[in-house]
Protein backbone atom coordinates (compact mmCIF):
# COMPACT_ATOMS: atom_id res chain seq x y z
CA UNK A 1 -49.03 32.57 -37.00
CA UNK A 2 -51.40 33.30 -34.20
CA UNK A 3 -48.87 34.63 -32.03
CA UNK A 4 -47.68 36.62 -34.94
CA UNK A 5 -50.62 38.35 -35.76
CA UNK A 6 -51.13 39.27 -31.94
CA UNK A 7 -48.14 41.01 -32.07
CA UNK A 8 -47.48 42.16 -35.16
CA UNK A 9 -50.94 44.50 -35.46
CA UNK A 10 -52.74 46.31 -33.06
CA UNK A 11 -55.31 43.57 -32.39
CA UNK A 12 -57.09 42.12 -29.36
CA UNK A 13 -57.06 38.83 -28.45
CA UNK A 14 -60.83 38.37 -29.27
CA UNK A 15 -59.67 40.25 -32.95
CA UNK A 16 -57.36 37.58 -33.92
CA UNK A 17 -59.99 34.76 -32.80
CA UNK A 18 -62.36 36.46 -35.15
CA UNK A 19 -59.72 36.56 -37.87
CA UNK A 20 -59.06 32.86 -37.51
CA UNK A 21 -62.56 31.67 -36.88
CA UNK A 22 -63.31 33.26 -40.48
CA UNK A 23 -60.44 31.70 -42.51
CA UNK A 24 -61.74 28.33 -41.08
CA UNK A 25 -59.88 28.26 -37.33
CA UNK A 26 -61.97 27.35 -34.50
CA UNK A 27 -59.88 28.53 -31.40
CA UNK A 28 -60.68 30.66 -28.50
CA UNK A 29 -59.33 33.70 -27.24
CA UNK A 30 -57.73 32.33 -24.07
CA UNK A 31 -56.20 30.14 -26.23
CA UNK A 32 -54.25 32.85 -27.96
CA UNK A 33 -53.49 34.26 -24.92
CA UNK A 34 -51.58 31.45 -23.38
CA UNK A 35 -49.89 30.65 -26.14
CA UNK A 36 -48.51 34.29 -26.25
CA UNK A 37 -47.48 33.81 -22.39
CA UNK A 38 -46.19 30.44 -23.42
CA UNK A 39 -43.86 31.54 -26.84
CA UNK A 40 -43.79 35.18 -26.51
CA UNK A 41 -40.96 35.64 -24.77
CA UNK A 42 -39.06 32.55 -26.32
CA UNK A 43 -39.88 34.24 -30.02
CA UNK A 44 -38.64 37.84 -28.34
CA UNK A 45 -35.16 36.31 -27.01
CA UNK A 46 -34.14 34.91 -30.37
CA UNK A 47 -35.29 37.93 -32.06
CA UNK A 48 -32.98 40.07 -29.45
CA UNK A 49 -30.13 37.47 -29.57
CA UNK A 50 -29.95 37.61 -33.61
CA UNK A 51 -30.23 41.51 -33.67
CA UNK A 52 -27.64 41.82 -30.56
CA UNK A 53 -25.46 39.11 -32.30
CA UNK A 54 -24.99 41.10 -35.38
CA UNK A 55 -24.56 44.33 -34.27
CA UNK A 56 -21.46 42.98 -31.73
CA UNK A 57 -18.68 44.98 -33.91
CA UNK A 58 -20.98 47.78 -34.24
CA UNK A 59 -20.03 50.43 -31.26
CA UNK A 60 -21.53 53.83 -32.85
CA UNK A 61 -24.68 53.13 -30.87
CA UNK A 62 -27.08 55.93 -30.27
CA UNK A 63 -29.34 55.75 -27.49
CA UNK A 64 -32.50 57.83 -27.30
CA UNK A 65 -34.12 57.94 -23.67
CA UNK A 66 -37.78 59.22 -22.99
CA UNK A 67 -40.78 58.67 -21.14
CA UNK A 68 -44.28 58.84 -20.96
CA UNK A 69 -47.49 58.49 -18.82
CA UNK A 70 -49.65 55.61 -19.65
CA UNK A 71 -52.35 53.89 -18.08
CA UNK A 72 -51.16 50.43 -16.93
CA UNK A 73 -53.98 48.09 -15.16
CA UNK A 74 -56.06 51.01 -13.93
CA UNK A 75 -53.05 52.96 -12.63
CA UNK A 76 -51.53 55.61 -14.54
CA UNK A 77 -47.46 55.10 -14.14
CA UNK A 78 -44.90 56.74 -16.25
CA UNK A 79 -43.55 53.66 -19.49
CA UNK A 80 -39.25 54.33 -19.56
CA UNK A 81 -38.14 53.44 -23.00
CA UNK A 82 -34.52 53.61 -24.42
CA UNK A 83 -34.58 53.23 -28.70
CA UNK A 84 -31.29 52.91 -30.74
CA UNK A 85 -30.65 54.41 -33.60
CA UNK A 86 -32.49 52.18 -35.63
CA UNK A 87 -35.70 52.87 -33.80
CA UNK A 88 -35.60 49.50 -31.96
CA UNK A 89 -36.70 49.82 -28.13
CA UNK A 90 -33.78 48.17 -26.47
CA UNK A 91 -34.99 48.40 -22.41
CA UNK A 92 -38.65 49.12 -20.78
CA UNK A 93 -39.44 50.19 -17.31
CA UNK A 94 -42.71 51.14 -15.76
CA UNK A 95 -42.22 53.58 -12.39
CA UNK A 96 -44.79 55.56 -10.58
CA UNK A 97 -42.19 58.48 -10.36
CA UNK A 98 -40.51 60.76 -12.53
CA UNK A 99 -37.67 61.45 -10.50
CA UNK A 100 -33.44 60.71 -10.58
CA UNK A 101 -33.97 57.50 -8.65
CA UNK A 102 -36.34 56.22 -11.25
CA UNK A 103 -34.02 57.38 -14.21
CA UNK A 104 -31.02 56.06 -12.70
CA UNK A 105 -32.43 52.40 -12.20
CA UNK A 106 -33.80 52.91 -15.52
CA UNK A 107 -30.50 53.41 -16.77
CA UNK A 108 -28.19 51.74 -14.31
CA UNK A 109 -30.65 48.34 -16.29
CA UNK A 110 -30.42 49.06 -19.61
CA UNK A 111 -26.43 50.19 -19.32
CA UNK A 112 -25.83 46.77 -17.62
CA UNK A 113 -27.70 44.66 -20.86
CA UNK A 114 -26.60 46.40 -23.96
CA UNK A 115 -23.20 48.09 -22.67
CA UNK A 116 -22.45 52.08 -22.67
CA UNK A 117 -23.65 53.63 -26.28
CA UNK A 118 -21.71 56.79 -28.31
CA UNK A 119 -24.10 59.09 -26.97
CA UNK A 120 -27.35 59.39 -25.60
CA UNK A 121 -29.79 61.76 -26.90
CA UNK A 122 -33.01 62.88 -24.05
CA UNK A 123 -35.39 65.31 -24.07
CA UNK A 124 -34.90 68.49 -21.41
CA UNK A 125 -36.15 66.69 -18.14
CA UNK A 126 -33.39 67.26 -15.37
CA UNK A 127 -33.25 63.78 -13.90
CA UNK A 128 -31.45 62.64 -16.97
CA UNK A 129 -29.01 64.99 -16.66
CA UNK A 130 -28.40 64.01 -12.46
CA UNK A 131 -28.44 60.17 -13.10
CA UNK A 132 -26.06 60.36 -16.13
CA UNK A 133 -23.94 62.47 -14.24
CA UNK A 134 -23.73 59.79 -11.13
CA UNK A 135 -23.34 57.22 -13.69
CA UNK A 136 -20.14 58.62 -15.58
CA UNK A 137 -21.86 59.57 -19.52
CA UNK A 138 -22.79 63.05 -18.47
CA UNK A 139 -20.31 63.81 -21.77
CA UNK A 140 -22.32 61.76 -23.76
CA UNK A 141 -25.60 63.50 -23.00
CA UNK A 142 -27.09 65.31 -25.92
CA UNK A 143 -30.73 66.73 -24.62
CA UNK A 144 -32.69 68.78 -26.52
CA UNK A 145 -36.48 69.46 -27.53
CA UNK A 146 -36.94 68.19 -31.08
CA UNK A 147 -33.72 65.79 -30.81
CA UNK A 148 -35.59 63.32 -29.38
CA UNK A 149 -37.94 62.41 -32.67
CA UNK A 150 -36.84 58.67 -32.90
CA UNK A 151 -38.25 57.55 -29.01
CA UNK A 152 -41.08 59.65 -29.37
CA UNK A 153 -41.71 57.92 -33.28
CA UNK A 154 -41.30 54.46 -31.18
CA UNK A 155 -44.51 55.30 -28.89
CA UNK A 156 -46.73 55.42 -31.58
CA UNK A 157 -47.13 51.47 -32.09
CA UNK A 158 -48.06 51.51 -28.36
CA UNK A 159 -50.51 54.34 -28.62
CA UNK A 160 -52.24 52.72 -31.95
CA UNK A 161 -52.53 49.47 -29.99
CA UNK A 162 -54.21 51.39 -26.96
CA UNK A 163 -56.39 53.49 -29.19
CA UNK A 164 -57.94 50.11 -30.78
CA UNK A 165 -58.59 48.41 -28.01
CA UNK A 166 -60.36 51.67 -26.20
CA UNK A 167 -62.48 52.00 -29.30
CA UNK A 168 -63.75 48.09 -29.44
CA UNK A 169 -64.18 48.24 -26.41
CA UNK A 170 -67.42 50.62 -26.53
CA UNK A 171 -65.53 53.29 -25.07
């Protein structure tokens, strides 16, 4: 449940040990944090291998692509996301560049794990356009400004979580 509600809602670690100290739970925050390091990622592999598992048969994938500049330890890098059609992020990737060799690793990873989609909607930015043409899905590139609604929609969890941990922070 703890590592649920760490995840689940934007919440610090020191939120969720409030939450839990006042429904009768006595932990501390480092607690929650290692056993997020500790069952995170087992919890986020069965979730992917369930989802994955199901959708085997199902080869009408949409990809969207996009990017953005966020603030990661200090150091603003640009955050590489790729969201299906349902709106679930399928591959991450932090870079300090915005250029085709970034894009092509970028997508050169996430074509390796989940297999060449339909089509792959991206916003204008030219690198898309160079590294899907190197890769082979230039045909499957559909780029335009507002066709890119369901990656940018998928930000907005990470921006809420940002935004309340810069405000209880005394920011």
């Amino acid at each position: 449940m703890v590592v649920l509600m760490y995840v689940r809602f934007p919440l610090s670690l020191r939120n969720v040990e409030d939450l839990l100290f006042a429904r009768g739970i006595d932990i501390c925050h480092e607690t929650v944090r290692l056993w997020w390091n500790r069952f995170g990622p087992m919890f986020a592999d069965e979730v992917r291998r369930k989802r994955l598992s199901g959708m085997r048969g199902f080869r009408h994938w949409r990809w969207h692509l996009d990017e953005m500049y966020v603030k990661l330890n200090g150091e603003m890098v640009y955050l590489w996301r790729a969201v299906d059609q349902e709106g679930e992020v399928l591959e991450s990737f932090v870079t300090k560049s915005r250029d085709k060799q970034a894009t092509l690793t970028f997508m050169k990873k996430a074509l390796k794990r989940h297999g060449s989609p339909e089509a792959i909607t991206t916003d204008g930015l030219r690198s898309y356009a160079a590294a899907m043409k190197e890769v082979g899905n230039r045909d499957k590139q559909q780029a335009g400004r507002w066709a890119n609604n369901r990656v940018e929609n998928s930000h907005l969890p990470f921006r809420r979580r940002e935004r309340a941990r810069c405000s209880g922070s005394g920011r």
